[in-house]
Protein backbone atom coordinates (compact mmCIF):
# COMPACT_ATOMS: atom_id res chain seq x y z
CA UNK A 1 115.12 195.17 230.15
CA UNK A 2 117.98 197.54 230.65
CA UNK A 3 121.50 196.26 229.11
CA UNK A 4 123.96 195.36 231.73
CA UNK A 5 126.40 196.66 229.85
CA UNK A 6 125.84 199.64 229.50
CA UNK A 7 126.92 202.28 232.46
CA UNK A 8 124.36 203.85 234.64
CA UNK A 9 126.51 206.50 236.47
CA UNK A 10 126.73 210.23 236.51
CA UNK A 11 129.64 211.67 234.22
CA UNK A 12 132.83 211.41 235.40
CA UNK A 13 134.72 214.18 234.10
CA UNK A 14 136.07 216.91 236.40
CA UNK A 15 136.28 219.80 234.01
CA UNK A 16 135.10 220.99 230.87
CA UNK A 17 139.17 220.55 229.07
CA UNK A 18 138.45 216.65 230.49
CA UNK A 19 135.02 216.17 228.79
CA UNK A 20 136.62 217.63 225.86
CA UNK A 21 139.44 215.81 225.30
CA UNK A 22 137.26 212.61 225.45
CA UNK A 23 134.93 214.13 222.77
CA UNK A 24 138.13 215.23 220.52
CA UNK A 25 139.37 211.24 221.30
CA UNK A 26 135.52 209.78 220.25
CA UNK A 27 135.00 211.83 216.90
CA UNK A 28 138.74 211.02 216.02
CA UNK A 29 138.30 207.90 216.19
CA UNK A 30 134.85 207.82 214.76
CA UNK A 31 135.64 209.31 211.65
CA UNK A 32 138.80 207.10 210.71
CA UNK A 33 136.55 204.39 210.86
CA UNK A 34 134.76 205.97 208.57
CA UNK A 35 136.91 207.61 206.41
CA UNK A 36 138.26 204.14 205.07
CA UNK A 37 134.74 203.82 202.66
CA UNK A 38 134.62 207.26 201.71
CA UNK A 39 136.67 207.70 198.81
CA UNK A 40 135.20 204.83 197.13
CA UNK A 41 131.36 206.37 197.98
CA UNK A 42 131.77 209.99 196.58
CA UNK A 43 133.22 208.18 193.41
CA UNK A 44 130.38 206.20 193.02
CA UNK A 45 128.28 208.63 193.95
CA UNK A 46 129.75 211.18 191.72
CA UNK A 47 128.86 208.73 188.48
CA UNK A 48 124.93 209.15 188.98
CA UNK A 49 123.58 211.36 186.35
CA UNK A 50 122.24 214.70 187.56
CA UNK A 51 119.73 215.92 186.05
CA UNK A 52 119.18 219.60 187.00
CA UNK A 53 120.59 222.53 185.06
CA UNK A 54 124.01 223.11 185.53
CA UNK A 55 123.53 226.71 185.52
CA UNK A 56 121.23 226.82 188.28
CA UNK A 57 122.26 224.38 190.55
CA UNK A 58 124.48 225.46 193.61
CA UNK A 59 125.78 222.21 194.96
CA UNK A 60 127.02 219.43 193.36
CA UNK A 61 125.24 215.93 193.35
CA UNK A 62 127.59 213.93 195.22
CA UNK A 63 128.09 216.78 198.01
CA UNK A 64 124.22 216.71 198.55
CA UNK A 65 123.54 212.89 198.39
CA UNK A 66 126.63 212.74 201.10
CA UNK A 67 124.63 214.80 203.23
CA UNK A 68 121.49 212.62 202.77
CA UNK A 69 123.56 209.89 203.90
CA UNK A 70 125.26 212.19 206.89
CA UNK A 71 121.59 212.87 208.43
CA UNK A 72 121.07 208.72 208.89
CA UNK A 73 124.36 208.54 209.77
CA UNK A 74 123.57 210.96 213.06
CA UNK A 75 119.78 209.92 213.08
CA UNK A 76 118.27 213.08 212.36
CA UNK A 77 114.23 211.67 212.41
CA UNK A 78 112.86 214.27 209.52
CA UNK A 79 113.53 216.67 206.98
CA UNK A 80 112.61 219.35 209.48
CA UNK A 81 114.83 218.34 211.89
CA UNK A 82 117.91 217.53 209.03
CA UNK A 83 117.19 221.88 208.26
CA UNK A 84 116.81 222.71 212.03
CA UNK A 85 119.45 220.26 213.46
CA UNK A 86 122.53 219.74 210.72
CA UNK A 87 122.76 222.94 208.93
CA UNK A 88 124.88 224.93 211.36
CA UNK A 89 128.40 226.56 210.93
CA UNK A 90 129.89 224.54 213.31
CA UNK A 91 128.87 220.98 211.66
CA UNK A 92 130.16 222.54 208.18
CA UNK A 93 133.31 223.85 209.49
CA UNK A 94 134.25 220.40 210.33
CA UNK A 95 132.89 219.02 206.98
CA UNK A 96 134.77 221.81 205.19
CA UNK A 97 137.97 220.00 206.63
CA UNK A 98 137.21 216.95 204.60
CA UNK A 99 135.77 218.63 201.81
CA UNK A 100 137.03 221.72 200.84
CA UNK A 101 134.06 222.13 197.95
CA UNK A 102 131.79 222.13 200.34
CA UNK A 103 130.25 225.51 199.85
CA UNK A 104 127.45 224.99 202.35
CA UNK A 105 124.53 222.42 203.39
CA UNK A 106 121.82 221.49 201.46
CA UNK A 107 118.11 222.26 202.28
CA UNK A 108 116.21 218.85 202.60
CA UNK A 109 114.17 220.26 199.50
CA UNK A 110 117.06 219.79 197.78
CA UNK A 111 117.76 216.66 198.73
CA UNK A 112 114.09 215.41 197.77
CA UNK A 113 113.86 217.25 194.45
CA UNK A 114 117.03 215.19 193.59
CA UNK A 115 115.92 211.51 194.62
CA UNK A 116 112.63 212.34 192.89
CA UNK A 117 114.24 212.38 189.42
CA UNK A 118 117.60 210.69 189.69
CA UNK A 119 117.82 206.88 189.31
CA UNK A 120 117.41 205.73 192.84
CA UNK A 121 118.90 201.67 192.10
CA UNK A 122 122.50 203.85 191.67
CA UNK A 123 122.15 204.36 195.15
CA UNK A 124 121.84 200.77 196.17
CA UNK A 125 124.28 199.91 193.59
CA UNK A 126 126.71 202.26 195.48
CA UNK A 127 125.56 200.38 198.76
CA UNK A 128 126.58 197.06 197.30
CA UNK A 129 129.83 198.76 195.66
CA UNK A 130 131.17 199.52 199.45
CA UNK A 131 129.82 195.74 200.53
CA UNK A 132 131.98 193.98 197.71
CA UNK A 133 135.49 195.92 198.87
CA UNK A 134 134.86 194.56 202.39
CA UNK A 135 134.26 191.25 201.13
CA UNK A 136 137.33 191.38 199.35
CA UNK A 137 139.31 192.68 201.51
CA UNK A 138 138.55 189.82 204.01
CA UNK A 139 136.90 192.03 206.35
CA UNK A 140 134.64 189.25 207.64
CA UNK A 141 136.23 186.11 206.95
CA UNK A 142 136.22 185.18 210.34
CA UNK A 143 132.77 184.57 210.51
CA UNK A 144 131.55 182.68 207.41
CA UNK A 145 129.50 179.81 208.10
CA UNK A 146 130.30 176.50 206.51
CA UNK A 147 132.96 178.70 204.21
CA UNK A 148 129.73 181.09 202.82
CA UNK A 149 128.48 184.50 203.59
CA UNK A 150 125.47 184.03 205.96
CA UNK A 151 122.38 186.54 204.19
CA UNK A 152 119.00 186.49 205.97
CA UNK A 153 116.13 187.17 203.55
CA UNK A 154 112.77 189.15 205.54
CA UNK A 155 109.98 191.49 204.38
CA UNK A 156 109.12 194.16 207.03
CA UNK A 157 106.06 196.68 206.02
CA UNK A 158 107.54 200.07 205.98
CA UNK A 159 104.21 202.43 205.82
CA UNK A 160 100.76 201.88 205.76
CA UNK A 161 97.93 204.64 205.43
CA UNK A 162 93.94 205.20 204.08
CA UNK A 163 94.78 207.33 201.01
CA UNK A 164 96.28 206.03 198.24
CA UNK A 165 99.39 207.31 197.70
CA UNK A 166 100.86 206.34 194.72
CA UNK A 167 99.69 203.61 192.55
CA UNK A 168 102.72 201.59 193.54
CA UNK A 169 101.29 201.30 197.09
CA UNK A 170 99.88 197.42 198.05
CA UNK A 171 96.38 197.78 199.53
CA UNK A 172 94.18 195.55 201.73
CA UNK A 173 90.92 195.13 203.36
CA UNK A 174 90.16 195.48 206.97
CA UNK A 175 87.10 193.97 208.49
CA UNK A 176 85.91 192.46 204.82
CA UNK A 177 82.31 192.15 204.60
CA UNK A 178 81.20 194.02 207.67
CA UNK A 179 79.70 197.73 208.26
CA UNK A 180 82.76 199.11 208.65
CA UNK A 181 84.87 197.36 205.90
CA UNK A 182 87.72 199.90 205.37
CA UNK A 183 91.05 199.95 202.68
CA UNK A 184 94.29 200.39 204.04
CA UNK A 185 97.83 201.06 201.59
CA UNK A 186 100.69 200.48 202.83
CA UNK A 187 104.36 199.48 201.39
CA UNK A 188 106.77 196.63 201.92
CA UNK A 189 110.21 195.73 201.57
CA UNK A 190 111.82 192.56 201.24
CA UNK A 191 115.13 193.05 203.02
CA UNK A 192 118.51 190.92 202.70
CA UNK A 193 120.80 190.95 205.30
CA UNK A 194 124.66 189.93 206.19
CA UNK A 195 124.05 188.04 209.60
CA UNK A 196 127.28 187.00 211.52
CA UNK A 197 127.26 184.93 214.33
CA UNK A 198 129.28 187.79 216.42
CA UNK A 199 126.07 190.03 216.04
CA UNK A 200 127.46 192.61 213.36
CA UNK A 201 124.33 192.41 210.84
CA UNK A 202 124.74 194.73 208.07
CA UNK A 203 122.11 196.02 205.36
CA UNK A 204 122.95 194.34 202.04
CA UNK A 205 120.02 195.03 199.56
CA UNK A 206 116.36 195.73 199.51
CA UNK A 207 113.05 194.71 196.85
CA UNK A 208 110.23 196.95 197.43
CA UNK A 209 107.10 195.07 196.42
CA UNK A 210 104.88 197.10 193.84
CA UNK A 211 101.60 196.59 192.69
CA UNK A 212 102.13 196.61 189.22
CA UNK A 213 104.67 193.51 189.79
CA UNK A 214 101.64 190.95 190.79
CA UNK A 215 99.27 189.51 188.24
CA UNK A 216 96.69 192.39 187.45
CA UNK A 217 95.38 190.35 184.81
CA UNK A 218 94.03 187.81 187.83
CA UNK A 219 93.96 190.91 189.95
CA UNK A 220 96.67 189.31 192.21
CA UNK A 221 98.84 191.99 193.42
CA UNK A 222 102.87 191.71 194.06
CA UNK A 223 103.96 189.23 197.25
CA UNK A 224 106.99 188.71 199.35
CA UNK A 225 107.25 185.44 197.24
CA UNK A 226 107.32 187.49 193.87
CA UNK A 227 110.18 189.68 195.43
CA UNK A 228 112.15 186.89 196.82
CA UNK A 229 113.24 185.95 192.92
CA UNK A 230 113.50 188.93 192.31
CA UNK A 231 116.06 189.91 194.72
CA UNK A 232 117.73 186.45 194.05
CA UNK A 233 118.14 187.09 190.07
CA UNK A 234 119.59 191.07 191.42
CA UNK A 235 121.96 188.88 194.32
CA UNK A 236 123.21 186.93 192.01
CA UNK A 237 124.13 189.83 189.56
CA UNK A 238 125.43 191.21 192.07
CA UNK A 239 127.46 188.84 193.59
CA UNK A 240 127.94 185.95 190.80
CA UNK A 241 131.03 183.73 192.73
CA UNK A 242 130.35 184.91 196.26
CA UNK A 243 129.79 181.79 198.36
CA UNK A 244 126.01 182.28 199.88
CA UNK A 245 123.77 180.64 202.77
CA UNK A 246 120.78 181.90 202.68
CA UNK A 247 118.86 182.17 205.68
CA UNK A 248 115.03 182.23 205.54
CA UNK A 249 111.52 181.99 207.70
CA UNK A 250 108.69 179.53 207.80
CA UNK A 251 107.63 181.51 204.46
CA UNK A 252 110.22 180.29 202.09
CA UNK A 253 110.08 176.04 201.90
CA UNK A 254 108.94 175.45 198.76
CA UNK A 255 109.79 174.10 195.35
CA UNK A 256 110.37 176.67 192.95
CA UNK A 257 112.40 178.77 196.29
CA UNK A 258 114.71 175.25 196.74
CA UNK A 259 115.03 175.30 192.82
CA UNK A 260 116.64 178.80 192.45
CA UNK A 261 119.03 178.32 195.76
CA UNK A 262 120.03 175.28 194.00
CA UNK A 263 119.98 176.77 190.17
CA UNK A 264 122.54 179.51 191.69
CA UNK A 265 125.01 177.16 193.80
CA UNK A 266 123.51 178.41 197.10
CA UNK A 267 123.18 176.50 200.38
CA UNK A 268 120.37 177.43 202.89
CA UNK A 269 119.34 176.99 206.03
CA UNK A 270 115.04 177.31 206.14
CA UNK A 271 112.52 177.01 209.24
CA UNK A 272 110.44 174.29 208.59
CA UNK A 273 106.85 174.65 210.66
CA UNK A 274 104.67 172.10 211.56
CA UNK A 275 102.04 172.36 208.59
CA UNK A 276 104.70 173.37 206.34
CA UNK A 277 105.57 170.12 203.67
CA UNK A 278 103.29 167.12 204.99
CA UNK A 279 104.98 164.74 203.06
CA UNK A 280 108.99 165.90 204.13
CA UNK A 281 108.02 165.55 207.78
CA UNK A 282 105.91 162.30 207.12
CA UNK A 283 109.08 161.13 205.67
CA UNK A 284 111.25 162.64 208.59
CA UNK A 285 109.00 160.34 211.28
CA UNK A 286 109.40 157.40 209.10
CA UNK A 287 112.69 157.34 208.78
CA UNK A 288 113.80 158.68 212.31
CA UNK A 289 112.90 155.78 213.69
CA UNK A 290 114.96 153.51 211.51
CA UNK A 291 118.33 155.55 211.99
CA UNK A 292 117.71 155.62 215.62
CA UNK A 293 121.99 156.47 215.78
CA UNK A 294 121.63 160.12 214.17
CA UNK A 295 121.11 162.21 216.84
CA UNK A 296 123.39 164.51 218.59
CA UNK A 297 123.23 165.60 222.56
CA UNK A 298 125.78 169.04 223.46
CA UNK A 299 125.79 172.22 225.37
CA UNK A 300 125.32 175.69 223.84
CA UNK A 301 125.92 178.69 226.30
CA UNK A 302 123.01 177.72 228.98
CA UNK A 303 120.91 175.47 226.55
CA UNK A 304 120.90 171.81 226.51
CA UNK A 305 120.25 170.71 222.96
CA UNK A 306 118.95 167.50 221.38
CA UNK A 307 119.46 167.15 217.44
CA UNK A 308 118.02 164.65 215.59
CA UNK A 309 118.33 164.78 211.84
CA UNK A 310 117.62 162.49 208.48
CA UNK A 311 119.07 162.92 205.36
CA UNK A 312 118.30 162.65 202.03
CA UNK A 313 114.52 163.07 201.93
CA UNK A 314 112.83 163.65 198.85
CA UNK A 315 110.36 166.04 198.08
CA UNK A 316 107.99 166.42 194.96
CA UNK A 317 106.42 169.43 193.78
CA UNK A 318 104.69 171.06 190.45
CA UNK A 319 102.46 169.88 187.96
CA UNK A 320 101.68 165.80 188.60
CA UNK A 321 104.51 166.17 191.14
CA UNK A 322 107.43 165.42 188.48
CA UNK A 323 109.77 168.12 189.86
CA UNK A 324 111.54 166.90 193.25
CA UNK A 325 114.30 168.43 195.39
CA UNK A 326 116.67 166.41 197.56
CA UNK A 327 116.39 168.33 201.12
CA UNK A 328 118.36 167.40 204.79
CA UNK A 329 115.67 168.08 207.76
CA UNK A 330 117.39 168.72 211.45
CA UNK A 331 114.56 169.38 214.52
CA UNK A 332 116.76 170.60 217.59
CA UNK A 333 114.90 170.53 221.12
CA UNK A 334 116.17 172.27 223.67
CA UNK A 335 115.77 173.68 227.09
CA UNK A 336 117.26 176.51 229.75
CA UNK A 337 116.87 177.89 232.93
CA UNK A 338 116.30 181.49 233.38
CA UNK A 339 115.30 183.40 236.48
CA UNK A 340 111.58 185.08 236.30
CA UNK A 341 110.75 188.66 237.76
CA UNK A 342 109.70 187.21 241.00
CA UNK A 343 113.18 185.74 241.41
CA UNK A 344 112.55 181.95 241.08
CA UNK A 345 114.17 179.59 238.70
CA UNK A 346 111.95 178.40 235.63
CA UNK A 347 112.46 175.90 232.88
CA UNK A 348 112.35 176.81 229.51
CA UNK A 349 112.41 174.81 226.32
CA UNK A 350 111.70 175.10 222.42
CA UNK A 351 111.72 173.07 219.62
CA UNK A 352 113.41 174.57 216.02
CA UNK A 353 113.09 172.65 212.43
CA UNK A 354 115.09 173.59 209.52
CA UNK A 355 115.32 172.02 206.39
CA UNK A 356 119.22 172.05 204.96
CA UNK A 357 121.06 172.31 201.30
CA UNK A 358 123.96 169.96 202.77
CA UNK A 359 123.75 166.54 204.05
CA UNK A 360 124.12 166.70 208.11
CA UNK A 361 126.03 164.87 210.22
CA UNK A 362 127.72 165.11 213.88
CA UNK A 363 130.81 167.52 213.07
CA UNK A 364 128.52 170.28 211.17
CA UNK A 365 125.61 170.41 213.31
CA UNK A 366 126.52 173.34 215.82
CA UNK A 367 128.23 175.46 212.54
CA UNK A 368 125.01 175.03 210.22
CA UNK A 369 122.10 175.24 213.36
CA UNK A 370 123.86 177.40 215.94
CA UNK A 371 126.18 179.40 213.90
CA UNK A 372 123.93 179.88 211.00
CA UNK A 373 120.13 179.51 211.05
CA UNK A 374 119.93 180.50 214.55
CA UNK A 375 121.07 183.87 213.82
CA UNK A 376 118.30 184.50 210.74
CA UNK A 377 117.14 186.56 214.09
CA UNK A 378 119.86 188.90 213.37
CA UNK A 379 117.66 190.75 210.68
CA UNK A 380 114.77 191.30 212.78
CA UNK A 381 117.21 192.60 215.25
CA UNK A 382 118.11 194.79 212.47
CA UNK A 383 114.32 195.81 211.33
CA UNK A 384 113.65 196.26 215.65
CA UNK A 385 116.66 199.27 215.51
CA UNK A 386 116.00 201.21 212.36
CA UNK A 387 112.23 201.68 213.59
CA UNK A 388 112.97 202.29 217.00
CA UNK A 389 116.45 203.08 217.76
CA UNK A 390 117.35 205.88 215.58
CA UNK A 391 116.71 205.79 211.92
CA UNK A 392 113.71 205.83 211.46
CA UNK A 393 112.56 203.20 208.89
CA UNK A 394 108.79 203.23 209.08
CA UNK A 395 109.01 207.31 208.60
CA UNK A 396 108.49 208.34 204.42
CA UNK A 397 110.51 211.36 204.13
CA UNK A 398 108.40 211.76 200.77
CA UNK A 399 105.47 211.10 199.18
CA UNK A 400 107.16 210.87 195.98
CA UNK A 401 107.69 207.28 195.51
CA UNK A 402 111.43 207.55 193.60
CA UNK A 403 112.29 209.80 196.65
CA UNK A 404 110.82 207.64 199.13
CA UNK A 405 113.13 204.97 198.10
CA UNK A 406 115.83 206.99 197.80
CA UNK A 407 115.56 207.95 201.70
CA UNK A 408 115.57 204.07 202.25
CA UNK A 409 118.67 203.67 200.76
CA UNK A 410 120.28 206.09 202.44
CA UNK A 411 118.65 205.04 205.21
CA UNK A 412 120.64 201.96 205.00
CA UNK A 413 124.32 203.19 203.83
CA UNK A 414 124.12 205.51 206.73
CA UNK A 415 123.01 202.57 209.25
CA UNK A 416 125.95 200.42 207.90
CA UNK A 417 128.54 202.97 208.31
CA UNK A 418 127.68 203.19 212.14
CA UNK A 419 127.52 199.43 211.92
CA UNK A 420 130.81 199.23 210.76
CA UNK A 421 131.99 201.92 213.31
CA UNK A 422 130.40 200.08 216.04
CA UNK A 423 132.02 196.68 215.44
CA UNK A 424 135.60 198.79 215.17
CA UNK A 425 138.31 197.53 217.35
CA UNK A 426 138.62 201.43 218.06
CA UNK A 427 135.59 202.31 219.28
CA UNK A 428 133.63 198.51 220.61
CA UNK A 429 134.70 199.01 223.84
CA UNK A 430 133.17 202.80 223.94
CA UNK A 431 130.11 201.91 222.16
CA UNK A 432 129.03 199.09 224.25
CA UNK A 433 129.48 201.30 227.34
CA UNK A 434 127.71 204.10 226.11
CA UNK A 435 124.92 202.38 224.37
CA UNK A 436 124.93 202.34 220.43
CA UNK A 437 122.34 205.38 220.22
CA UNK A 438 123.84 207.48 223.10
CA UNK A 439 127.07 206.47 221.50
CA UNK A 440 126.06 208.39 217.96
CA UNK A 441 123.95 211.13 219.67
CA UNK A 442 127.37 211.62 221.62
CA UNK A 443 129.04 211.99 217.90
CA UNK A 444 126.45 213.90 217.00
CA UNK A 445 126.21 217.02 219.48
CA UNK A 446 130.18 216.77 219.51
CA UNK A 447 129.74 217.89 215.72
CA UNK A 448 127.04 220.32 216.18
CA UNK A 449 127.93 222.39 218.79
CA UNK A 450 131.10 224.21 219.31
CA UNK A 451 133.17 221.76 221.66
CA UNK A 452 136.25 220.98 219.36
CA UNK A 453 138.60 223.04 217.12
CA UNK A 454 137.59 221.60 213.31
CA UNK A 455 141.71 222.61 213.03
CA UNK A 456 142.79 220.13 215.78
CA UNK A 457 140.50 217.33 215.14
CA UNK A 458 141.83 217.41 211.25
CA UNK A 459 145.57 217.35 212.46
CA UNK A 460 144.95 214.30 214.87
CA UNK A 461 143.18 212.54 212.21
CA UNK A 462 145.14 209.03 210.95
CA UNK A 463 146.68 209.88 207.58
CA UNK A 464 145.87 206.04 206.52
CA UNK A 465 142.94 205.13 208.52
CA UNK A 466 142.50 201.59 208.31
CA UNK A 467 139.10 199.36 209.34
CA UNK A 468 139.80 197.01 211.80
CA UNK A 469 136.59 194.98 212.94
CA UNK A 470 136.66 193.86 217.01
């Protein structure tokens, strides 16, 4: 479907100084939202060893792996098009403004040679450097759920091919036992995600799963369940007193996953499926009907809900079933009207389970259900626009497995800055007219081609630009 929102008229400008003078306004504004992070970012991402020659190398380190993040930033799709597209005078004049050591831009070889030596975690590191000054500056207090930082928790596969590319590389059987049984490799990444209930989802940290993480010896190779503690030990490293809810699928309700949300203070919201936990939901149905009183009836938007919930359900796991976990189940039934393409009025309905950290009652219900786990969608929203709207996600940019990651980190620094831009009280407004990726291929040819003075747009430039979210 085609976004309301978004305009669907010829341009209205009546000469080229108009159209102008908007695009001067747009990249003003665009790059003090921007500016804000990017002191912090070169410094961090002037501490990552370099490992070429000093004598030979002609730019420096942090000037290069700036410009890796610049090409996600204005969605360039390959290396190819990075050399074609964002190597022009006119992009580095206005580059030059910012940084006067800029001696010129990078050739995408360059860029690849370095993230296939350097020590591609720095990268993310910076990522989650830039994510911790927003948190404490407050930026998104406004939207915590039940006081904590909402983080959804997916995998998403991010390449799959015949050959083998790497040892690192998962593979799989097709068609198993049949004529034309075939091997496919492919990699995945088990993504964590800031999801706020206003929509802004932001990129937060990434576990790529690697064959020589599962158990060879059984010839069991890595899973998104082997990541997920992983990435929980790493979040927790990384963020030791930040208050979490964790956000997960159908995948994640199990012992040992309940253990380590527990073991590290976290609360979580979980879908609970039908076949998932026999004995929880035997429980649930038991006990339902003798606390007939805990059930909640209220209006969300167009959706009439129906809560019911029970508390305090325990749930054994692990050898002879002597480990146990105290877990909060809440099923929510609901149903909607929408209008169908042949213009008549249909009912629709669903039915969602969760399972909860915190006891439930009336007056947290909509906060913890509608607030929180109901926006774990937020992250596939997020996975839906890097592969189709712009950045590319399911694209390598290298063979070379180091580099490969390396692209995916940029990948995801340049996707937050636009994030950020996009949820600016600046530029909302513009952004939701234009559409997000007209809106940045807007930026873009405004940068690449000679329609503004480099000169002017540096004098109109805020001398304290400030991030102000919408």
């Amino acid at each position: 479907m085609t976004n309301p929102s978004v305009s669907n008229r010829v341009s209205g400008h009546e000469s080229v100084e108009e159209e102008k003078a908007e695009r001067e306004a747009v990249v003003v504004h665009y790059l003090d939202t921007i500016r804000p992070q990017l002191p912090a970012l070169l410094q961090s991402l002037a501490k990552i060893k370099d490992y070429r020659n000093p004598k030979k190398t002609k730019h420096q380190l942090t000037m290069v792996l700036f410009y890796g993040i610049l090409c996600f930033v204005l969605q360039t799709s390959s290396r190819r098009e990075a050399n074609r597209e964002l190597s022009g005078p006119v992009l580095l004049g206005h580059l030059r403004k910012l940084f006067p050591e800029l001696v010129g831009l990078p050739h995408q070889d360059t860029l690849n040679r370095i993230l296939s030596c350097i020590e591609v975690e720095d990268l993310q590191e910076t990522h989650l450097q830039m994510v911790r000054r927003l948190v404490r500056n407050k930026k998104f207090k406004r939207w915590l759920v039940a006081g904590c930082y909402p983080i959804a928790v997916d995998g998403s596969q991010k390449a799959v091919r015949r050959d083998q590319v790497s040892a690192e590389w998962l593979q799989r059987r097709i068609n198993a036992g049949k004529d034309n049984e075939d091997t496919q490799y492919y990699v995945y990444v088990l993504e964590a995600s800031l999801t706020f209930s206003n929509g802004l989802t932001l990129p937060l940290m990434s576990e790529f799963l690697n064959y020589a993480e599962g158990d060879t010896g059984n010839d069991k190779q890595d899973c998104e369940t082997r990541a997920f503690h992983r990435l929980a030990r790493r979040l927790k490293e990384a963020f030791p007193r930040l208050p979490i809810m964790l956000l997960l699928d159908g995948l994640y309700p199990n012992g040992p996953i309940l253990h380590t949300c527990r073991e590290n203070r976290w609360q979580f919201m979980i879908v609970l499926q039908d076949d998932s936990l026999p004995s929880v939901w035997e429980e649930y149905e038991g006990l339902r009907k003798l606390e007939p009183g805990r059930q909640e009836r209220r209006k969300w938007g167009n959706r009439r809900q129906h809560f019911r919930w029970v508390n305090d359900i325990e749930y054994r796991y692990g050898p002879n079933q002597r480990r146990k976990q105290i877990v909060h189940v809440v099923v929510c039934e609901e149903c909607w009207k929408e209008i169908d393409e042949e213009g008549n009025t249909v009912e629709k309905s669903s039915r969602h389970a969760w399972l909860s950290s915190e006891s439930l009652k009336k007056e947290n219900l909509h906060e913890r259900c509608n607030m929180g786990a109901r926006h774990r969608w937020g992250i596939e929203e997020a996975f839906l626009v890097e592969k189709r709207h712009g950045y590319h996600y399911e694209h390598l940019f290298s063979l070379n497995w180091n580099a490969m990651k390396g692209y995916h980190y940029l990948m995801h620094l340049g996707h937050a800055l636009n994030i950020l831009a996009h949820y600016s009280e600046d530029l909302y407004v513009i952004v939701v007219s234009k559409g997000l990726g007209a809106f940045i291929k807007y930026v873009r040819d405004s940068l690449v081609h000679p329609w503004l003075d480099p000169d002017r747009i540096y004098e109109r430039l805020h001398p304290d630009p400030q991030l102000r979210l919408a």
